[in-house]
Protein backbone atom coordinates (compact mmCIF):
# COMPACT_ATOMS: atom_id res chain seq x y z
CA UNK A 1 -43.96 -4.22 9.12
CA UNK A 2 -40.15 -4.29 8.79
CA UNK A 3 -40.48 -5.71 4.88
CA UNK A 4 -43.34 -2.80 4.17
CA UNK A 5 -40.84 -0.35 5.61
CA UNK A 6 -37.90 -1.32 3.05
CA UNK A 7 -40.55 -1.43 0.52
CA UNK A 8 -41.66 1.96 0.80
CA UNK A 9 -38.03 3.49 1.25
CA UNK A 10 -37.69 2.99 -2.66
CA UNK A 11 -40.04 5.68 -3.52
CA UNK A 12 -39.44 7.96 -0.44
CA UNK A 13 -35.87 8.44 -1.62
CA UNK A 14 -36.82 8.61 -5.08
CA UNK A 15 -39.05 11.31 -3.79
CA UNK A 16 -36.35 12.98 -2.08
CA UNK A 17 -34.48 13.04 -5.56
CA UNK A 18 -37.70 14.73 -6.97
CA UNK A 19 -37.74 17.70 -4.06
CA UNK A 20 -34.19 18.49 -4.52
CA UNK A 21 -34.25 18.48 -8.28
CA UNK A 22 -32.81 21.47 -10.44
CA UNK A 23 -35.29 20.87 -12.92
CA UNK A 24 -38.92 18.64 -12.10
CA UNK A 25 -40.50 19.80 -15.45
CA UNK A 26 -37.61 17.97 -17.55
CA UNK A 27 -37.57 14.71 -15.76
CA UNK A 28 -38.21 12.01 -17.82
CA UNK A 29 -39.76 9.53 -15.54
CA UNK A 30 -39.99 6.87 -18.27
CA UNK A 31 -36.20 6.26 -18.61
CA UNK A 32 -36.19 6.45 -14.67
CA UNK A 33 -38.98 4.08 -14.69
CA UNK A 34 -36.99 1.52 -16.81
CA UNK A 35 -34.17 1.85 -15.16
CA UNK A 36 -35.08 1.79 -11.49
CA UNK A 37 -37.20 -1.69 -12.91
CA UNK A 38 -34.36 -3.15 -13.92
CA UNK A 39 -32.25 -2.51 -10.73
CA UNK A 40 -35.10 -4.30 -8.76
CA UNK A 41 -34.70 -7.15 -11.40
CA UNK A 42 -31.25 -7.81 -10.94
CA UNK A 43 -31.28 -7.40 -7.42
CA UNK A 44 -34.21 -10.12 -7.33
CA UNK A 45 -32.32 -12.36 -9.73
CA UNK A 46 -28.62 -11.56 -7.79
CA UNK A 47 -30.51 -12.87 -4.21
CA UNK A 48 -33.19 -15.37 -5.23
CA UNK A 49 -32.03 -16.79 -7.95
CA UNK A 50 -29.80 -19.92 -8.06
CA UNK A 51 -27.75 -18.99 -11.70
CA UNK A 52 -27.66 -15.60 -9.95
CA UNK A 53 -26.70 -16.79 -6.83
CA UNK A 54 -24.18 -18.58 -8.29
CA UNK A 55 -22.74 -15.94 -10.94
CA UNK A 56 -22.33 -13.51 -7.82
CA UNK A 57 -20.56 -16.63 -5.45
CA UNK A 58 -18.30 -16.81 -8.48
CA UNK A 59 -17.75 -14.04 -9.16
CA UNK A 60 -16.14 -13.30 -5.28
CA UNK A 61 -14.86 -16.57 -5.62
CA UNK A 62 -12.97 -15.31 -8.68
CA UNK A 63 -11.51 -11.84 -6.65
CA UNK A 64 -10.62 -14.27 -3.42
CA UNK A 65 -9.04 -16.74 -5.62
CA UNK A 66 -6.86 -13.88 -7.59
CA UNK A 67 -5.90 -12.56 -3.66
CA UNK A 68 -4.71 -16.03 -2.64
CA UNK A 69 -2.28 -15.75 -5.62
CA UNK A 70 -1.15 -12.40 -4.57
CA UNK A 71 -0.31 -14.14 -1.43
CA UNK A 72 2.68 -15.84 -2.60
CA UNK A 73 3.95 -12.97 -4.01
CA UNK A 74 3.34 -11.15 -0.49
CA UNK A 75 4.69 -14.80 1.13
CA UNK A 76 7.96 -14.64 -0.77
CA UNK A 77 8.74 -10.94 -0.43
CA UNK A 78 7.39 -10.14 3.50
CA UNK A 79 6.36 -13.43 4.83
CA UNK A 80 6.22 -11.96 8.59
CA UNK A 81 3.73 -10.04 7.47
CA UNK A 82 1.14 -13.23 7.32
CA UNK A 83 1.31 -13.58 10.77
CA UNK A 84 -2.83 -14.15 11.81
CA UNK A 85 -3.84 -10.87 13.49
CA UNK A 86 -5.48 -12.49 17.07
CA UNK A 87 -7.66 -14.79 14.58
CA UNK A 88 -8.93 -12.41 12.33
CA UNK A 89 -7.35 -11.08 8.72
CA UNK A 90 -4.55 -8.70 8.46
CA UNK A 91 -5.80 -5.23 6.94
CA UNK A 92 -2.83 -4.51 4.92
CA UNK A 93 -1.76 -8.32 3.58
CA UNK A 94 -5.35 -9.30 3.04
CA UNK A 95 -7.16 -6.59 1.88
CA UNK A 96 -4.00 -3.89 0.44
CA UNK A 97 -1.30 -5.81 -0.77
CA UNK A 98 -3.08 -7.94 -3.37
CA UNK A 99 -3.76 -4.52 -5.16
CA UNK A 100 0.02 -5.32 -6.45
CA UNK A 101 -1.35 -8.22 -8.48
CA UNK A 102 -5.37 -6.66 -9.27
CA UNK A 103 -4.48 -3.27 -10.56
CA UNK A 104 -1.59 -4.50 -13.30
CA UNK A 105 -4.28 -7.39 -14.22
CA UNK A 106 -6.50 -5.07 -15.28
CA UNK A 107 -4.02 -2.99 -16.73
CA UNK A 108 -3.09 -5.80 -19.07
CA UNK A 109 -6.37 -6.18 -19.81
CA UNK A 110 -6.90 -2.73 -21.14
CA UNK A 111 -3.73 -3.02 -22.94
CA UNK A 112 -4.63 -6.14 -25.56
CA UNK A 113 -8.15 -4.09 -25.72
CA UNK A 114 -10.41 -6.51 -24.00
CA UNK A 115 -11.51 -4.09 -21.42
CA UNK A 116 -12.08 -1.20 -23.67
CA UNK A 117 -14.18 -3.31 -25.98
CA UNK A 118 -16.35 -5.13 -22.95
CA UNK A 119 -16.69 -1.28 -21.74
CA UNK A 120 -17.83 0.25 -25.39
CA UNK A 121 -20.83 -2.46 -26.05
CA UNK A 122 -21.84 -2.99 -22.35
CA UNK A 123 -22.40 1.06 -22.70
CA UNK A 124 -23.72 1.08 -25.73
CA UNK A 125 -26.53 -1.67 -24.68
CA UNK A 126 -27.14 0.05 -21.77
CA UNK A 127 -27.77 3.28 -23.55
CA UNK A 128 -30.23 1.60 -26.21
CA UNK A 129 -32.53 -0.62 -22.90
CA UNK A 130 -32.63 2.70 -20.39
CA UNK A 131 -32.36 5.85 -23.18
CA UNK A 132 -30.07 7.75 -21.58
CA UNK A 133 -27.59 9.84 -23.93
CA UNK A 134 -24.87 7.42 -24.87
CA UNK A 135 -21.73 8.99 -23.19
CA UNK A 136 -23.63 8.25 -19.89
CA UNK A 137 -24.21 5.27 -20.40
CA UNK A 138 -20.53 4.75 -21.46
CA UNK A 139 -19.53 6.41 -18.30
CA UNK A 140 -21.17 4.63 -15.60
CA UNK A 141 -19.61 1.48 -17.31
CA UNK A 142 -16.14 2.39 -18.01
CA UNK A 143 -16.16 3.69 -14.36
CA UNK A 144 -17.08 0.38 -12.66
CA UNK A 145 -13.23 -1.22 -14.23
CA UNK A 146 -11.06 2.38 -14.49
CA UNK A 147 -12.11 4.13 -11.57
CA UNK A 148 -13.67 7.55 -11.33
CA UNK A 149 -10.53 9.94 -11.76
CA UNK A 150 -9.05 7.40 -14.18
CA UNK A 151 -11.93 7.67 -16.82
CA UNK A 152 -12.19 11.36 -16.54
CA UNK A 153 -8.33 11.93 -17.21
CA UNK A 154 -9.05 9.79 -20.46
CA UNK A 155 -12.43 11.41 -21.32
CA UNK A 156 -10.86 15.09 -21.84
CA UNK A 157 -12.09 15.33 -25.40
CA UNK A 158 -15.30 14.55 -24.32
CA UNK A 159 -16.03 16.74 -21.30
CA UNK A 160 -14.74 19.60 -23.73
CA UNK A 161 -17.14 19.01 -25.95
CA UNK A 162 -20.19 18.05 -23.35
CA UNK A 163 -21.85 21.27 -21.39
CA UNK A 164 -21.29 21.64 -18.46
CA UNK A 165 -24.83 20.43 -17.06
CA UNK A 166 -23.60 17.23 -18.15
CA UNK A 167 -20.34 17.42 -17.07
CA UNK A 168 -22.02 18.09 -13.67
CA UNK A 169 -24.28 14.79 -14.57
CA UNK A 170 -20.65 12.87 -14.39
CA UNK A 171 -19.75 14.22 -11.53
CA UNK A 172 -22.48 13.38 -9.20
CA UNK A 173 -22.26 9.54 -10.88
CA UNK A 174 -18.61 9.51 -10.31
CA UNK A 175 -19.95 9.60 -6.71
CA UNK A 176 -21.39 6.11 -6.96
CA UNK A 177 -18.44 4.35 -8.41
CA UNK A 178 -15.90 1.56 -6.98
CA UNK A 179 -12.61 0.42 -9.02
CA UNK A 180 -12.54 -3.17 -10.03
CA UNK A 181 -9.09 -3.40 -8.98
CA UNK A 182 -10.34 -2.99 -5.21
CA UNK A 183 -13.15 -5.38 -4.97
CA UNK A 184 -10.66 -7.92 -4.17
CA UNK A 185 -9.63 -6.31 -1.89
CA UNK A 186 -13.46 -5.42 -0.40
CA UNK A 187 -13.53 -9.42 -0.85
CA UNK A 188 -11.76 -10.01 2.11
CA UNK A 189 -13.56 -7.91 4.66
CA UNK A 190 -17.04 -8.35 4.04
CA UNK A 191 -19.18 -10.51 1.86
CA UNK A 192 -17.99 -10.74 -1.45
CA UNK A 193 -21.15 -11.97 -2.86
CA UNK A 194 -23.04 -8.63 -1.97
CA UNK A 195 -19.88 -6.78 -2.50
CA UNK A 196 -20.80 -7.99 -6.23
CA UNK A 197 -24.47 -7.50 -6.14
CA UNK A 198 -23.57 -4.01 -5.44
CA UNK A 199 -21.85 -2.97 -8.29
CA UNK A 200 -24.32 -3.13 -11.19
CA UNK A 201 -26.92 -1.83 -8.42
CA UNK A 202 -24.93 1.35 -7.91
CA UNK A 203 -23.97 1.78 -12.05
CA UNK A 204 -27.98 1.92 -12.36
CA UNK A 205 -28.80 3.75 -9.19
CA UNK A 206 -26.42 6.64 -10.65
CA UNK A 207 -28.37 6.94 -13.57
CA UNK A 208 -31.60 7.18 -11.80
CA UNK A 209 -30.47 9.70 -9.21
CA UNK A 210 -28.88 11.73 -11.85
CA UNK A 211 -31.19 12.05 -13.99
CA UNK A 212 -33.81 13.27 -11.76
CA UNK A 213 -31.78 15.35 -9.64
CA UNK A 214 -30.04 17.32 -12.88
CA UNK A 215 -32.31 15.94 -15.52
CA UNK A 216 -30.71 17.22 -19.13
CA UNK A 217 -31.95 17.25 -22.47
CA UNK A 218 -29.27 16.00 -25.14
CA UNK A 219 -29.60 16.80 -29.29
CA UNK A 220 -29.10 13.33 -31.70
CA UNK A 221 -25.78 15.55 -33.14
CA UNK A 222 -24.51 15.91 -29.76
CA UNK A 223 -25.35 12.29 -28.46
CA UNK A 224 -21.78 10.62 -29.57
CA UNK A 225 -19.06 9.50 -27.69
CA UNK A 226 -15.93 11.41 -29.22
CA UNK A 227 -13.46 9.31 -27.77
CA UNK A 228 -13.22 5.67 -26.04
CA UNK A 229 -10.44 5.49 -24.21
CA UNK A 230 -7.59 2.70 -26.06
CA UNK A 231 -9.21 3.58 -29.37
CA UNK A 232 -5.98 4.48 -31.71
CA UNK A 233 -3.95 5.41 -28.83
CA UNK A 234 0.18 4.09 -29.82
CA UNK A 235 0.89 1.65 -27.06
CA UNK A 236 4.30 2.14 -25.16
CA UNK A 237 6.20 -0.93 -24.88
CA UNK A 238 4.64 -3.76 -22.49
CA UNK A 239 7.29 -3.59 -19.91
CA UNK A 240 7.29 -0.19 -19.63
CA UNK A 241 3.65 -0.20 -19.17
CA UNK A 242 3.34 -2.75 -16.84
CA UNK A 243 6.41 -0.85 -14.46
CA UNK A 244 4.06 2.26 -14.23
CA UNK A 245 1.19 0.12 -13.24
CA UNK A 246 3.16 -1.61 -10.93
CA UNK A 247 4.00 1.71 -9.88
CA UNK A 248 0.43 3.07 -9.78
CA UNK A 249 -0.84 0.44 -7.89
CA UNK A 250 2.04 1.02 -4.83
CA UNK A 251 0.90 4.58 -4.91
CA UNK A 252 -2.40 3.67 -4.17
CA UNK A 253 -1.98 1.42 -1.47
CA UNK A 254 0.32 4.17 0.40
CA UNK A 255 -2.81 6.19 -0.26
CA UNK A 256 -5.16 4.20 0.75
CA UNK A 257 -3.34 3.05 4.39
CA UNK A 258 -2.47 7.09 4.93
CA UNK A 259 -6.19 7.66 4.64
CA UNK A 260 -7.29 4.90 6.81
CA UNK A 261 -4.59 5.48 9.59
CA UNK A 262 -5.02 9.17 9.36
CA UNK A 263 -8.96 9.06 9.26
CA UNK A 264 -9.16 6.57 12.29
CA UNK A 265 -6.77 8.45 14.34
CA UNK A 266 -8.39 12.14 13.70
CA UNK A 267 -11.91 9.98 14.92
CA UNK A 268 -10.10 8.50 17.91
CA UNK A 269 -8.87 12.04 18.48
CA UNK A 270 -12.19 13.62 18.50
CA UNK A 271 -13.74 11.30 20.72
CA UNK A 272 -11.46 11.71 23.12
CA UNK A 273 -12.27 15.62 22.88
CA UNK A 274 -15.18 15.26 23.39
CA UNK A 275 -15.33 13.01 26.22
CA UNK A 276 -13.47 15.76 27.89
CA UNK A 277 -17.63 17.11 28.05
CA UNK A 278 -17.91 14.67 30.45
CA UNK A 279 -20.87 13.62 28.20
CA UNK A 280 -20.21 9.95 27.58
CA UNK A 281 -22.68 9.46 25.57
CA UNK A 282 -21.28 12.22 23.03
CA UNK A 283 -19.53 10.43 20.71
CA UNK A 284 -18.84 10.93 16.58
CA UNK A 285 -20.48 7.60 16.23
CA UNK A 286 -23.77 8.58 18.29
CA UNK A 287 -23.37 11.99 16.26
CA UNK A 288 -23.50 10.10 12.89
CA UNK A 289 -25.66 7.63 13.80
CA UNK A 290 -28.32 10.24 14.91
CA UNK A 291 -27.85 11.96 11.55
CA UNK A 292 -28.51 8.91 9.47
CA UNK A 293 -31.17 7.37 11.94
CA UNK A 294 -34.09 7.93 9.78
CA UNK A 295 -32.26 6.69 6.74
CA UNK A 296 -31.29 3.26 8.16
CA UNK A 297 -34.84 2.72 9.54
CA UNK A 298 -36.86 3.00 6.76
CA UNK A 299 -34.56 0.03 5.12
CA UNK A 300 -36.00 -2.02 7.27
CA UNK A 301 -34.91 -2.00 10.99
CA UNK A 302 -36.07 -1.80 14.51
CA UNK A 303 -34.79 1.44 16.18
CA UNK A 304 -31.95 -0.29 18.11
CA UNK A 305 -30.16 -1.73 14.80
CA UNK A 306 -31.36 1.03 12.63
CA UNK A 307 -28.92 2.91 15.09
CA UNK A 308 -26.31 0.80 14.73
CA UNK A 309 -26.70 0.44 11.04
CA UNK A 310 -26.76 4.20 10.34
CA UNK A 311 -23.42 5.14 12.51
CA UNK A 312 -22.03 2.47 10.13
CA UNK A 313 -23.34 4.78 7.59
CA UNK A 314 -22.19 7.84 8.88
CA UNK A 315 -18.67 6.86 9.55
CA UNK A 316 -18.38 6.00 6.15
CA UNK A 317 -19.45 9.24 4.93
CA UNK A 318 -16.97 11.12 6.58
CA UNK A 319 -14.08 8.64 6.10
CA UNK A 320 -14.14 5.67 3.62
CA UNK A 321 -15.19 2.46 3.04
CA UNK A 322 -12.06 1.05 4.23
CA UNK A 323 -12.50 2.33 7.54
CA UNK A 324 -15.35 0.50 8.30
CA UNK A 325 -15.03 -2.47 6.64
CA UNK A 326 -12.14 -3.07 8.56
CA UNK A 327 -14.23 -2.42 11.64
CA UNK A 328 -16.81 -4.37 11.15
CA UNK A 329 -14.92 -7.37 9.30
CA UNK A 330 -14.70 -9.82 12.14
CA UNK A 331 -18.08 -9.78 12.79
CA UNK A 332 -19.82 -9.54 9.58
CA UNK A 333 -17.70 -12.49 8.45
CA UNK A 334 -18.56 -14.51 11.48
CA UNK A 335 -22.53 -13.50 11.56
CA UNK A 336 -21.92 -12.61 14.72
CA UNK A 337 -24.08 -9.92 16.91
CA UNK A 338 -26.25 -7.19 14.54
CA UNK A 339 -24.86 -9.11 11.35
CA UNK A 340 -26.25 -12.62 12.73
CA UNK A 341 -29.29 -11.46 10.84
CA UNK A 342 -28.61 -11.83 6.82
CA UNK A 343 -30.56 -8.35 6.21
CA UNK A 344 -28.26 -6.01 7.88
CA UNK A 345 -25.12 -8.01 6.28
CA UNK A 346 -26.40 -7.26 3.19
CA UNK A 347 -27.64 -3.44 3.29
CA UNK A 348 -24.83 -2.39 4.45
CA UNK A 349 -22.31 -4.05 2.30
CA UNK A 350 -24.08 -2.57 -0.43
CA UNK A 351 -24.12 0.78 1.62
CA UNK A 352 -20.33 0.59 1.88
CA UNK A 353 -19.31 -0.52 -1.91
CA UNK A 354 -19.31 2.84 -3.15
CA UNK A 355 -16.41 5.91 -3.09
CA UNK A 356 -19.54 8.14 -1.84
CA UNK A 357 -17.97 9.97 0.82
CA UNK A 358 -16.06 13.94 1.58
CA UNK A 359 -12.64 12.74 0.16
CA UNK A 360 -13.82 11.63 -2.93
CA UNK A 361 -15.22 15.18 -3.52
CA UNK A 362 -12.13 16.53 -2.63
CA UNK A 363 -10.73 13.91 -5.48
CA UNK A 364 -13.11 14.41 -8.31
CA UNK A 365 -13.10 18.23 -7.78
CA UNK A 366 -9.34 18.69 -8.70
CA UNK A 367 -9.93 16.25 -11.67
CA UNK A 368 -12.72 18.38 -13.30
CA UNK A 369 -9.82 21.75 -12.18
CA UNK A 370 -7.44 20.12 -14.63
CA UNK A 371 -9.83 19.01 -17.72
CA UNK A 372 -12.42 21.39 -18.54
CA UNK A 373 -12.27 25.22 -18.64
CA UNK A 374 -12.91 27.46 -15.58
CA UNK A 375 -16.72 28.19 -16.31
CA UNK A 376 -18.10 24.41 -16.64
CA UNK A 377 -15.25 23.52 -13.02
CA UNK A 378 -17.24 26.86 -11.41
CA UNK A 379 -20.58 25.49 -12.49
CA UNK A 380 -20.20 21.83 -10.73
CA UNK A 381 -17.77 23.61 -7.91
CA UNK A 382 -20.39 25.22 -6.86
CA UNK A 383 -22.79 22.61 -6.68
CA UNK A 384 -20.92 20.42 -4.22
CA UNK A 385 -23.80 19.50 -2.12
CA UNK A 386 -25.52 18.00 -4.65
CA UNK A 387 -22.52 15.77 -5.45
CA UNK A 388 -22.48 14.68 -2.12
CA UNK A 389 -26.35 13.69 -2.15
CA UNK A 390 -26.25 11.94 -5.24
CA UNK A 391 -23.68 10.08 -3.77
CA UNK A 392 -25.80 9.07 -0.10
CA UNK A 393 -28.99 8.33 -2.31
CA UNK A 394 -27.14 5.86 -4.85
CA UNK A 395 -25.64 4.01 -1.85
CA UNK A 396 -29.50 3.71 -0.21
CA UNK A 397 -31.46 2.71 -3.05
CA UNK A 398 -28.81 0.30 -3.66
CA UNK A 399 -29.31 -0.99 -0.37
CA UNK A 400 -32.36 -0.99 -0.18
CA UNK A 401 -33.28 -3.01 -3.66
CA UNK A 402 -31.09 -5.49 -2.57
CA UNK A 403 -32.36 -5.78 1.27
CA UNK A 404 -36.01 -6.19 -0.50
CA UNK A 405 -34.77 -10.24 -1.14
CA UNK A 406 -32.83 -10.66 2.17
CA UNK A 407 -34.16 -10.80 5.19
C-alpha cells in the first residue's frame, strides 16, 4: 500500500505542475517525458545499483575526506573548538568551518578552467538528451558547482539578452539548487550518500517543473549561450584571487550561523507565544506539519510518520536546510527512532538538499533587481508564488524518485 502510495505521488505532483501552469497548451510533454525518465533512472541506478552505490559512497566519502583535512586547519587555529558536543558533532567545526577549505577548492578549480569546461559540455549534453533550449540546460549545471546568485551575477549578458519568461524559467530553477562548496558540509549531518543522490535528482526535477509550470517556446537564433562564465575573462593574480575567496567563504559562514541562530531563536520565540494560548498542542511544528501532511503521506508513510516527516518539511521551508539538519543529525546518523527505517532517511535528505525555502526568494529577488532591467525584475517579482512552488515540487519529486528504491 505504502510502495503504491510513493508510486502514485510522481504523477499527482506532476499533475499539480499541470493545474498551476501559465500555459497547458505549450507544454511539451515529450521533453518532460524524457526527462522525468531519466530522473527515475538515475535514482534506480544511485540506490540499487552496486557501481552506483558505490560512485555515490564515494563520492561522500570524497566531501568527508576533504572536511577531515579542514580539520587540521580548524585543529591548529581553534583547537578548543573540537571539543565533542555531549557525543554528537559540533555544528559550526563540523559542518561550517570546513567551508574555509571547500569554497577556495572550487575556486581554484574555476580558475585553471576545469570547472567551467566540466560545466559547458555537461550542459551542452544535457541540452542535446532532454531538448531543452541550451542556456537551461547550461544553467541547471553551472548552478549545482557556483551557486544560484553566483551564476546569475556572471550570466548578465545573457539574462539581457533572454526574455523575461525565461528569465522567470531561471528563477524558479534557481529554487532547486545547492552549492557544491556546502555539500561537505551537508556531509556531516545527514547521509552523504543521499545528500549526493540528490543533486542530479533536483538539476532534472527543475527542468521538469519548469517547463510545465512556465513552459516557453525558444527560436534556433535565440537558442545560444552568449557567455560562459571564465571564457576570455583576464585572470587577476592567483593570490589575490584566492584572498577574496578566502574572504568569500568567511562571509558565508557568518551568514550562514546568523541565519541559523536567528531562525531557531525567532521559532523558539514563537512557540513560546503561543503556548501563552494555553493550547499545548499549538505549536509552529504541529502548524507546519499540518500544512505539509498530505505531501509527506503520499511519499509513502503511515499518518503518524507522515506527520513527523512533513513538520521536517515545513520547518525547512520557512528556515533552511541547516536548521534542520542540525536537528535531526543525531538521530538520522544513528538510525535511531523515525529514521530507524531507511525510507524516511532517505526522502527527507533529498527533501532537505535544496536552497528551496522564503530566504532564498528574498536572495534571488535582489539578484534579478541588479541584472536585468525593471520590466523583466517586475515580471518574475510579481510571480513570487510560483517561485516558491517550483521550489516545494522539485524537492518532492526528488524525494519521492529516490524513496521509490528505499524502503
Amino acid at each position: 500500500m505504502l510502495v503504491m502510495m510513493n508510486i502514485l505521488s510522481i504523477p499527482i505532483l506532476i499533475g499539480i505542475a499541470y493545474l498551476f501552469s501559465n500555459d497547458k497548451k505549450n507544454i511539451q510533454w515529450r521533453s518532460v517525458a524524457i526527462v522525468l525518465a531519466i530522473e527515475v533512472l538515475l535514482a534506480w541506478f544511485f540506490t540499487q545499483f552496486k557501481m552506483g552505490q558505490v560512485a555515490v559512497q564515494g563520492a561522500a566519502d570524497g566531501f568527508n575526506w576533504l572536511v577531515s583535512v579542514a580539520s587540521e586547519g580548524i585543529a591548529f587555529a581553534l583547537p578548543d573548538w573540537l571539543t565533542a558536543n555531549h557525543g554528537g558533532p559540533n555544528f559550526v567545526t563540523s559542518a561550517l568551518l570546513p567551508i574555509l577549505l571547500v569554497v577556495p577548492l572550487f575556486d581554484i578549480l574555476t580558475y585553471i578552467g576545469l570547472l567551467p569546461w566540466l560545466i559547458k559540455w555537461i550542459g551542452k549534453g544535457l541540452a542535446f538528451i532532454t531538448g531543452q533550449p541550451k542556456f537551461e540546460a547550461f544553467f541547471s549545471i553551472e548552478m549545482m558547482f557556483l551557486g544560484n546568485t553566483e551564476v546569475l551575477a556572471v550570466s548578465k549578458a545573457q539574462l539581457d539578452r533572454m526574455s523575461a519568461r525565461r528569465n522567470f524559467t531561471l528563477a524558479m530553477m534557481s529554487m532547486s539548487c545547492v552549492t557544491s562548496a556546502i555539500i561537505g558540509s551537508y556531509t556531516q549531518m545527514v547521509p552523504g550518500k543521499y545528500v549526493l543522490t540528490a543533486i542530479p535528482l533536483n538539476i532534472l526535477g527543475a527542468i521538469v517543473i519548469s517547463a510545465i509550470l512556465n513552459p516557453t517556446k525558444v527560436a534556433p537564433e535565440d537558442d545560444v549561450i552568449v557567455h560562459v562564465a571564465g571564457d576570455g575573462d583576464k585572470k587577476e593574480p592567483f593570490f589575490s584571487f584566492l584572498g577574496d575567496s578566502i574572504l568569500g567563504a568567511g562571509k558565508l559562514i557568518l551568514i550562514i550561523t546568523a541565519t541559523v541562530i536567528t531562525f531557531v531563536s525567532l521559532a523558539a520565540l514563537i512557540n513560546q507565544l503561543l503556548s501563552l494560548t494555553g493550547l499545548h498542542w499549538l505549536t509552529l511544528e504541529n502548524m507546519f506539519g499540518v500544512v505539509m501532511f498530505p505531501f509527506a503521506w503520499i511519499l509513502g508513510f503511515n499518518s503518524h510518520d507522515a506527520f513527523q516527516i512533513a513538520q521536517f518539511m515545513g520547518t525547512k521551508l520557512v528556515t533552511n536546510e541547516f536548521v534542520v539538519m542540525g536537528e535531526i543529525s543525531k538521530n538520522i546518523m544513528a538510525h535511531k527512532g523515525l529514521f530507524a527505517n531507511e525510507h524516511a532517511r532517505i526522502v527527507l535528505t533529498v527533501f532537505l538538499t535544496s536552497f528551496a525555502n522564503f530566504g532564498t526568494l528574498g536572495m534571488i529577488i535582489g539578484a534579478f533587481r541588479g541584472l536585468i532591467d525593471k520590466e523583466k525584475n517586475d515580471y518574475i517579482s510579481a510571480r513570487v508564488p510560483y517561485m516558491l512552488l517550483a521550489g516545494i515540487l522539485v524537492s518532492l519529486v526528488s524525494a519521492a524518485t529516490a524513496g521509490l528504491f528505499v524502503w
